[in-house]
N, C-alpha and C. Protein backbone atom coordinates (compact mmCIF):
# COMPACT_ATOMS: atom_id res chain seq x y z
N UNK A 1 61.44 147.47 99.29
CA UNK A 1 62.48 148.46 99.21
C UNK A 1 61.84 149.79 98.87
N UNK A 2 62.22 150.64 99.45
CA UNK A 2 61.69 152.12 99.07
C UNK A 2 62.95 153.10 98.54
N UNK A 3 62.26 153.75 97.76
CA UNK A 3 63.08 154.95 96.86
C UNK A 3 62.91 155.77 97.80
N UNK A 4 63.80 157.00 98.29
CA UNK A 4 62.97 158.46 98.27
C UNK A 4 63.28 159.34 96.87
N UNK A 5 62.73 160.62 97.04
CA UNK A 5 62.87 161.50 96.04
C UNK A 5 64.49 161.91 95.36
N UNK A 6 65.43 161.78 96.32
CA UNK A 6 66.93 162.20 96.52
C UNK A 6 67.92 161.06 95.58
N UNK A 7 66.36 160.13 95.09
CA UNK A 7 66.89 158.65 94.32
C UNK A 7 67.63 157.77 95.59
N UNK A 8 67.45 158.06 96.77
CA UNK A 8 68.32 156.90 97.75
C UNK A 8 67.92 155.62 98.30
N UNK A 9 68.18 154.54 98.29
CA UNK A 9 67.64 153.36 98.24
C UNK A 9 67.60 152.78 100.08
N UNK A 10 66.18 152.32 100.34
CA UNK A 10 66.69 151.92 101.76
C UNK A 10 66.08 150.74 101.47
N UNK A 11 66.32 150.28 102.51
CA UNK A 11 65.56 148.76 102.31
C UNK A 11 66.41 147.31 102.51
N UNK A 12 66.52 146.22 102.49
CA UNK A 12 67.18 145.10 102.19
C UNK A 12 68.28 145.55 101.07
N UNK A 13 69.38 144.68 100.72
CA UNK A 13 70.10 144.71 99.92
C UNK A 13 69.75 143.63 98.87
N UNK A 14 69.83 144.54 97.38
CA UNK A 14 69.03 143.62 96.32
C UNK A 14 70.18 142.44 96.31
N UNK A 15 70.21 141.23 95.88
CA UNK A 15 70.64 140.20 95.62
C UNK A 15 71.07 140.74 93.73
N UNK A 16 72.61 139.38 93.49
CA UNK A 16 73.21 139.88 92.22
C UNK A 16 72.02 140.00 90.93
N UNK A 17 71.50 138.94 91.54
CA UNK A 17 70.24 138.66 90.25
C UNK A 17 69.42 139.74 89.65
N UNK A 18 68.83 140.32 91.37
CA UNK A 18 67.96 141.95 91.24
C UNK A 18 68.97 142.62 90.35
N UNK A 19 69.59 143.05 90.70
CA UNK A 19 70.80 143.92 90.60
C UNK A 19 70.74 143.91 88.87
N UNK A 20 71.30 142.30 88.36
CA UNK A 20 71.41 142.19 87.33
C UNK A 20 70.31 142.84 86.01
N UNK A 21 68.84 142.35 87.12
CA UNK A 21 67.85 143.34 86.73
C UNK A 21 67.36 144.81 86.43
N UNK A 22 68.12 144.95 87.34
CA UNK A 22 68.41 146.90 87.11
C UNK A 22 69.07 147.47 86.13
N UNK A 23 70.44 146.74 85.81
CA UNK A 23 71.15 147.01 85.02
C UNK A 23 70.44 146.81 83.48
N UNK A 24 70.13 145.43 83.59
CA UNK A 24 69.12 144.65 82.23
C UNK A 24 67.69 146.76 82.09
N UNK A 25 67.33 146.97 82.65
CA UNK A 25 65.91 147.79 82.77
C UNK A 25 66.63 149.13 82.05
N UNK A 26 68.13 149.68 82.76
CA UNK A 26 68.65 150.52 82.39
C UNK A 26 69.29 150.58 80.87
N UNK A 27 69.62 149.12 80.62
CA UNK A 27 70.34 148.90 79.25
C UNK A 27 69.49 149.37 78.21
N UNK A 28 67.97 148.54 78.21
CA UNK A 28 67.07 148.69 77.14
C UNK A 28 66.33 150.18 77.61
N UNK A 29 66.47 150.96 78.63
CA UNK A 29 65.76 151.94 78.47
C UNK A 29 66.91 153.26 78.17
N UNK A 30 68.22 152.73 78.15
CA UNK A 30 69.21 153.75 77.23
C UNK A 30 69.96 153.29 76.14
N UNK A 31 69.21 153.15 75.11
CA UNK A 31 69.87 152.50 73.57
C UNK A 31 71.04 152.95 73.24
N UNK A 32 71.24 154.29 74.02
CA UNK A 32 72.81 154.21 73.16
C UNK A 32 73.78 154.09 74.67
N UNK A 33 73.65 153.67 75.42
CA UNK A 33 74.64 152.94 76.23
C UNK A 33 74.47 151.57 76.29
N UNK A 34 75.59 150.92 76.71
CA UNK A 34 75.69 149.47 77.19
C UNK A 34 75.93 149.86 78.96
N UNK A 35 75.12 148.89 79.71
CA UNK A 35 74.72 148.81 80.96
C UNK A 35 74.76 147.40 81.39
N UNK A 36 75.43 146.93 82.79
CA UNK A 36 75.84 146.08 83.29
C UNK A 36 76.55 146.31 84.63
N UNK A 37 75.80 145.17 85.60
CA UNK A 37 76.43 144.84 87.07
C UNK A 37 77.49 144.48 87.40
N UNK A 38 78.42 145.19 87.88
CA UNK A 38 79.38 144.03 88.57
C UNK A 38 79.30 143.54 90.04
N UNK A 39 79.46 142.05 89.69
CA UNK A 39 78.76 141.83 91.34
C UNK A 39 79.99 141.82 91.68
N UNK A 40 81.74 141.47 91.78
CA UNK A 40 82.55 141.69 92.62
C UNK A 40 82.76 143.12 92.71
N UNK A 41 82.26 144.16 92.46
CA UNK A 41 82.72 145.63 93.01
C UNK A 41 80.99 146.23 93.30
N UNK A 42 79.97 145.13 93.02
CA UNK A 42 78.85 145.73 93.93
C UNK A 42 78.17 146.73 93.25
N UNK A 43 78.58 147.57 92.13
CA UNK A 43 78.40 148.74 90.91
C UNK A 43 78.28 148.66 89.95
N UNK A 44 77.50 149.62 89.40
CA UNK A 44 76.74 149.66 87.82
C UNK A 44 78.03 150.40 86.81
N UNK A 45 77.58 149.69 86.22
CA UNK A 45 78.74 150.29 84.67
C UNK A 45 78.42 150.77 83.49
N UNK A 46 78.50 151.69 83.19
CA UNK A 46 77.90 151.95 82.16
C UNK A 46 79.27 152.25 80.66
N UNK A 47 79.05 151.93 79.39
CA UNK A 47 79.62 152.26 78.81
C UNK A 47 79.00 152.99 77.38
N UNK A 48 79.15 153.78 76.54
CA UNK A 48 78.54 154.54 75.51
C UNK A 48 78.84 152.84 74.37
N UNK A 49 77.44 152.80 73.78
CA UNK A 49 77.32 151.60 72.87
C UNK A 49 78.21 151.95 71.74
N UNK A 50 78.37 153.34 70.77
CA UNK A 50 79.15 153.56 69.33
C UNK A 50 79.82 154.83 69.95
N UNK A 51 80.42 155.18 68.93
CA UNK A 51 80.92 156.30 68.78
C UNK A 51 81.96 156.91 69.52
N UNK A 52 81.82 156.27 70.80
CA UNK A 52 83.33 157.16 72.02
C UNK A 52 83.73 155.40 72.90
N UNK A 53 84.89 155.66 73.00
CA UNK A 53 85.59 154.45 73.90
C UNK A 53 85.94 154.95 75.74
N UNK A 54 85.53 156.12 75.58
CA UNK A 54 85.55 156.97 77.39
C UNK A 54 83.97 157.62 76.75
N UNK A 55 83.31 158.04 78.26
CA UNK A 55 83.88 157.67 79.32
C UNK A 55 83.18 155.93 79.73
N UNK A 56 83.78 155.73 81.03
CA UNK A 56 83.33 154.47 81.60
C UNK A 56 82.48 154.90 82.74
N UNK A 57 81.55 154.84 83.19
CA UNK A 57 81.06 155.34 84.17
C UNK A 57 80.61 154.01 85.42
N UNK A 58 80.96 154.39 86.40
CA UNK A 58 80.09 153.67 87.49
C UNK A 58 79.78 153.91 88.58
N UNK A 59 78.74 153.49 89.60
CA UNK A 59 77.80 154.13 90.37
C UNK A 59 77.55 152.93 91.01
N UNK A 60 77.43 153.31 92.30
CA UNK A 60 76.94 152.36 93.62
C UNK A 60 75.45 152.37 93.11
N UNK A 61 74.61 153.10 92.94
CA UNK A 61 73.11 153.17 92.82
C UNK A 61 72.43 153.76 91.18
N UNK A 62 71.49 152.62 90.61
CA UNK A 62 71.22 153.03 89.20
C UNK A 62 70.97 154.78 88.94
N UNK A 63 69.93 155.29 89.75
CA UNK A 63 69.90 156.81 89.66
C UNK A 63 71.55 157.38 89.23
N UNK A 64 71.97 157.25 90.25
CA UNK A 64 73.32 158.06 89.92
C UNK A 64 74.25 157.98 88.66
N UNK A 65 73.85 156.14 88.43
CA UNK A 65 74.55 155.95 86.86
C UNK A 65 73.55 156.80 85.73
N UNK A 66 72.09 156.68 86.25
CA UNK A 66 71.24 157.58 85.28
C UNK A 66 72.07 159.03 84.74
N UNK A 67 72.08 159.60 86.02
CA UNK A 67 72.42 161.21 85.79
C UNK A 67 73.99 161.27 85.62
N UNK A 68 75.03 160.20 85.15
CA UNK A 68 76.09 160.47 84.97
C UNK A 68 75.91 160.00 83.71
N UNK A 69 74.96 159.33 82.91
CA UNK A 69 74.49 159.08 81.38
C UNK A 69 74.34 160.27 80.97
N UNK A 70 73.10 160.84 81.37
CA UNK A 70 72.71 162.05 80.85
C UNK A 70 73.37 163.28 81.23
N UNK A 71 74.44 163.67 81.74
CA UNK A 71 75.77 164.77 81.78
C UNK A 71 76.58 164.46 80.56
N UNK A 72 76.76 162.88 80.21
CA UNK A 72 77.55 162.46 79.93
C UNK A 72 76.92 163.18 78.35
N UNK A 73 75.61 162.42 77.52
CA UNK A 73 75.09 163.05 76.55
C UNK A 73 74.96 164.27 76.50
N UNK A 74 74.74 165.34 77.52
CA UNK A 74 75.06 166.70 76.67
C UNK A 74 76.03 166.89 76.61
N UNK A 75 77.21 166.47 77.30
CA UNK A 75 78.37 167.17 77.05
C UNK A 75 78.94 166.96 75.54
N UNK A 76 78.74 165.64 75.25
CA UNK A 76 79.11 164.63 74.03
C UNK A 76 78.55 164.95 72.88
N UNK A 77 77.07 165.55 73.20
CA UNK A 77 76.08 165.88 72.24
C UNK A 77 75.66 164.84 71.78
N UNK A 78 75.51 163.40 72.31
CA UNK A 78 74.80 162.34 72.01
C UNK A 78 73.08 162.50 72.06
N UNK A 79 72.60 162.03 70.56
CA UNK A 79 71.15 162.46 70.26
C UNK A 79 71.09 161.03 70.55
N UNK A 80 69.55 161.28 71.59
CA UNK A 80 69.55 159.92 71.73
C UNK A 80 67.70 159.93 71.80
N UNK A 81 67.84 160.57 70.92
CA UNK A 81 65.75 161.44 70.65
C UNK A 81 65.72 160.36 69.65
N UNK A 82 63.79 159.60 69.73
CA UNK A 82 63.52 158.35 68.94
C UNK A 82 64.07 157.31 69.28
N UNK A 83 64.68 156.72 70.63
CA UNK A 83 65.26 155.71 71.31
C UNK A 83 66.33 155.33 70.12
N UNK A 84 66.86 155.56 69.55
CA UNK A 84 67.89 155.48 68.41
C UNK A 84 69.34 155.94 68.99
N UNK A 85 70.23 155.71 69.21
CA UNK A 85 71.22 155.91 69.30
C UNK A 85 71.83 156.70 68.19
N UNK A 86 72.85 157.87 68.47
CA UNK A 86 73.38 158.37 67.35
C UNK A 86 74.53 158.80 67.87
N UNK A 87 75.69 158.63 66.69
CA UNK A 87 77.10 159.08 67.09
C UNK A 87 77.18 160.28 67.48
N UNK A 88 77.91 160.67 68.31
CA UNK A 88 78.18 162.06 69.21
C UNK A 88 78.55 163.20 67.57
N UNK A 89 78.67 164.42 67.54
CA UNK A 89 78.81 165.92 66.84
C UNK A 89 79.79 165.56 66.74
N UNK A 90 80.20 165.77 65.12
CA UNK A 90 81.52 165.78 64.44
C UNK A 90 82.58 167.19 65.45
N UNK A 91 83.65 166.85 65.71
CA UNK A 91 84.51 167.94 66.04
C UNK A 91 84.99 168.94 64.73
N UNK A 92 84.58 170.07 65.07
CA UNK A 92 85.22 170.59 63.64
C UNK A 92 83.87 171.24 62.60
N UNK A 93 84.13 172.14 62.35
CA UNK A 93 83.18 172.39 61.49
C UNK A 93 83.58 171.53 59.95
N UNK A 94 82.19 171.39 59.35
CA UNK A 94 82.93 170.49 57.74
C UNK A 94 83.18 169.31 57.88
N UNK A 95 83.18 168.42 59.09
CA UNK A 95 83.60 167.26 59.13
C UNK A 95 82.79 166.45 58.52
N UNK A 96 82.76 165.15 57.86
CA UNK A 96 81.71 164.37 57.46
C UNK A 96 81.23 163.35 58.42
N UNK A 97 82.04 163.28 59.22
CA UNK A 97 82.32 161.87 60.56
C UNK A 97 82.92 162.54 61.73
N UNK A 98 82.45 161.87 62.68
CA UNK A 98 82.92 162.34 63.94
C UNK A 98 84.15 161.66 64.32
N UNK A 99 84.74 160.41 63.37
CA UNK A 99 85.85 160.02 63.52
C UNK A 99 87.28 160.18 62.34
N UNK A 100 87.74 160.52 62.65
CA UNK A 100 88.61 161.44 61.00
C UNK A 100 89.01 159.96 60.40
N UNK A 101 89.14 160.29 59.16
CA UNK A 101 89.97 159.32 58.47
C UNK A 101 91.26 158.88 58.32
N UNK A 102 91.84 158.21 58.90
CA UNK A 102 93.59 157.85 59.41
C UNK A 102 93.52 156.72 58.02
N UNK A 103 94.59 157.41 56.99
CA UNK A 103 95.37 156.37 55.92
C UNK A 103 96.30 155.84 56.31
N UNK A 104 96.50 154.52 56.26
CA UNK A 104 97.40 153.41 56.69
C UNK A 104 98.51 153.36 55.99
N UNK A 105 99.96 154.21 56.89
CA UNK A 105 101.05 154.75 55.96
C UNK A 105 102.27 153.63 56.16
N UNK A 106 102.52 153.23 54.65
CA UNK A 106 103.86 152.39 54.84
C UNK A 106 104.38 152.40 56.02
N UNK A 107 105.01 150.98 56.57
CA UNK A 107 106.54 151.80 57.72
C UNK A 107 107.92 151.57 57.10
N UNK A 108 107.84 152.24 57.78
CA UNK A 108 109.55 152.06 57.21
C UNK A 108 110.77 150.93 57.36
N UNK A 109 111.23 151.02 56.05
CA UNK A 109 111.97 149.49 55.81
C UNK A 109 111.43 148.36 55.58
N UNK A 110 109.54 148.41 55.55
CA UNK A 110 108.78 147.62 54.48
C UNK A 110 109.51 147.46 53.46
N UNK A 111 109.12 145.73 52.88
CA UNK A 111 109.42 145.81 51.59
C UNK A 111 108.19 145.88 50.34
């Protein structure tokens, strides 16, 4: 199978297994995503490992899931320097957490 420069794949079509392989290469070489094949839609999936529940990303070809990772981290401001994963920039100046603290308020007509 050959790459060109444009990241476009020619060649035979990898089998689920390869495939599965790509995904497996992409997972451990982006610690703060989770990465995985789907063989009934044929596409890579990517999801952020902590910190955000969107976006979901997926891509016919690993390159493309690459560069929709890394759009995805600057926009997010995911530090992902020292293969370490780190939660995305608090919103807000002063924040201590990038996820606010929600107190769990009676409902009403509790007894």
């Amino acid at each position: 199978m050959t790459r060109t420069a444009t990241g476009q794949w020619f060649g035979r079509r990898l089998t689920d297994d390869q495939c599965r392989a790509v995904a497996l290469q992409l997972d451990q070489a982006h610690p703060a995503w989770i990465v995985w094949w789907g063989p009934k839609t044929r596409r890579y999936w990517a999801l952020p490992a902590r910190g955000l529940t969107t976006p979901v990303l997926e891509h016919a070809h690993p390159d493309g899931l690459e560069a929709a990772m890394r759009e995805v981290e600057q926009w997010h401001g995911i530090d992902t320097r020292g293969g370490a994963p780190a939660l995305p920039r608090a919103v807000g100046a002063g924040s201590a957490s990038p996820v606010p603290a929600v107190q769990p308020q009676p409902r009403r007509g509790s007894r």
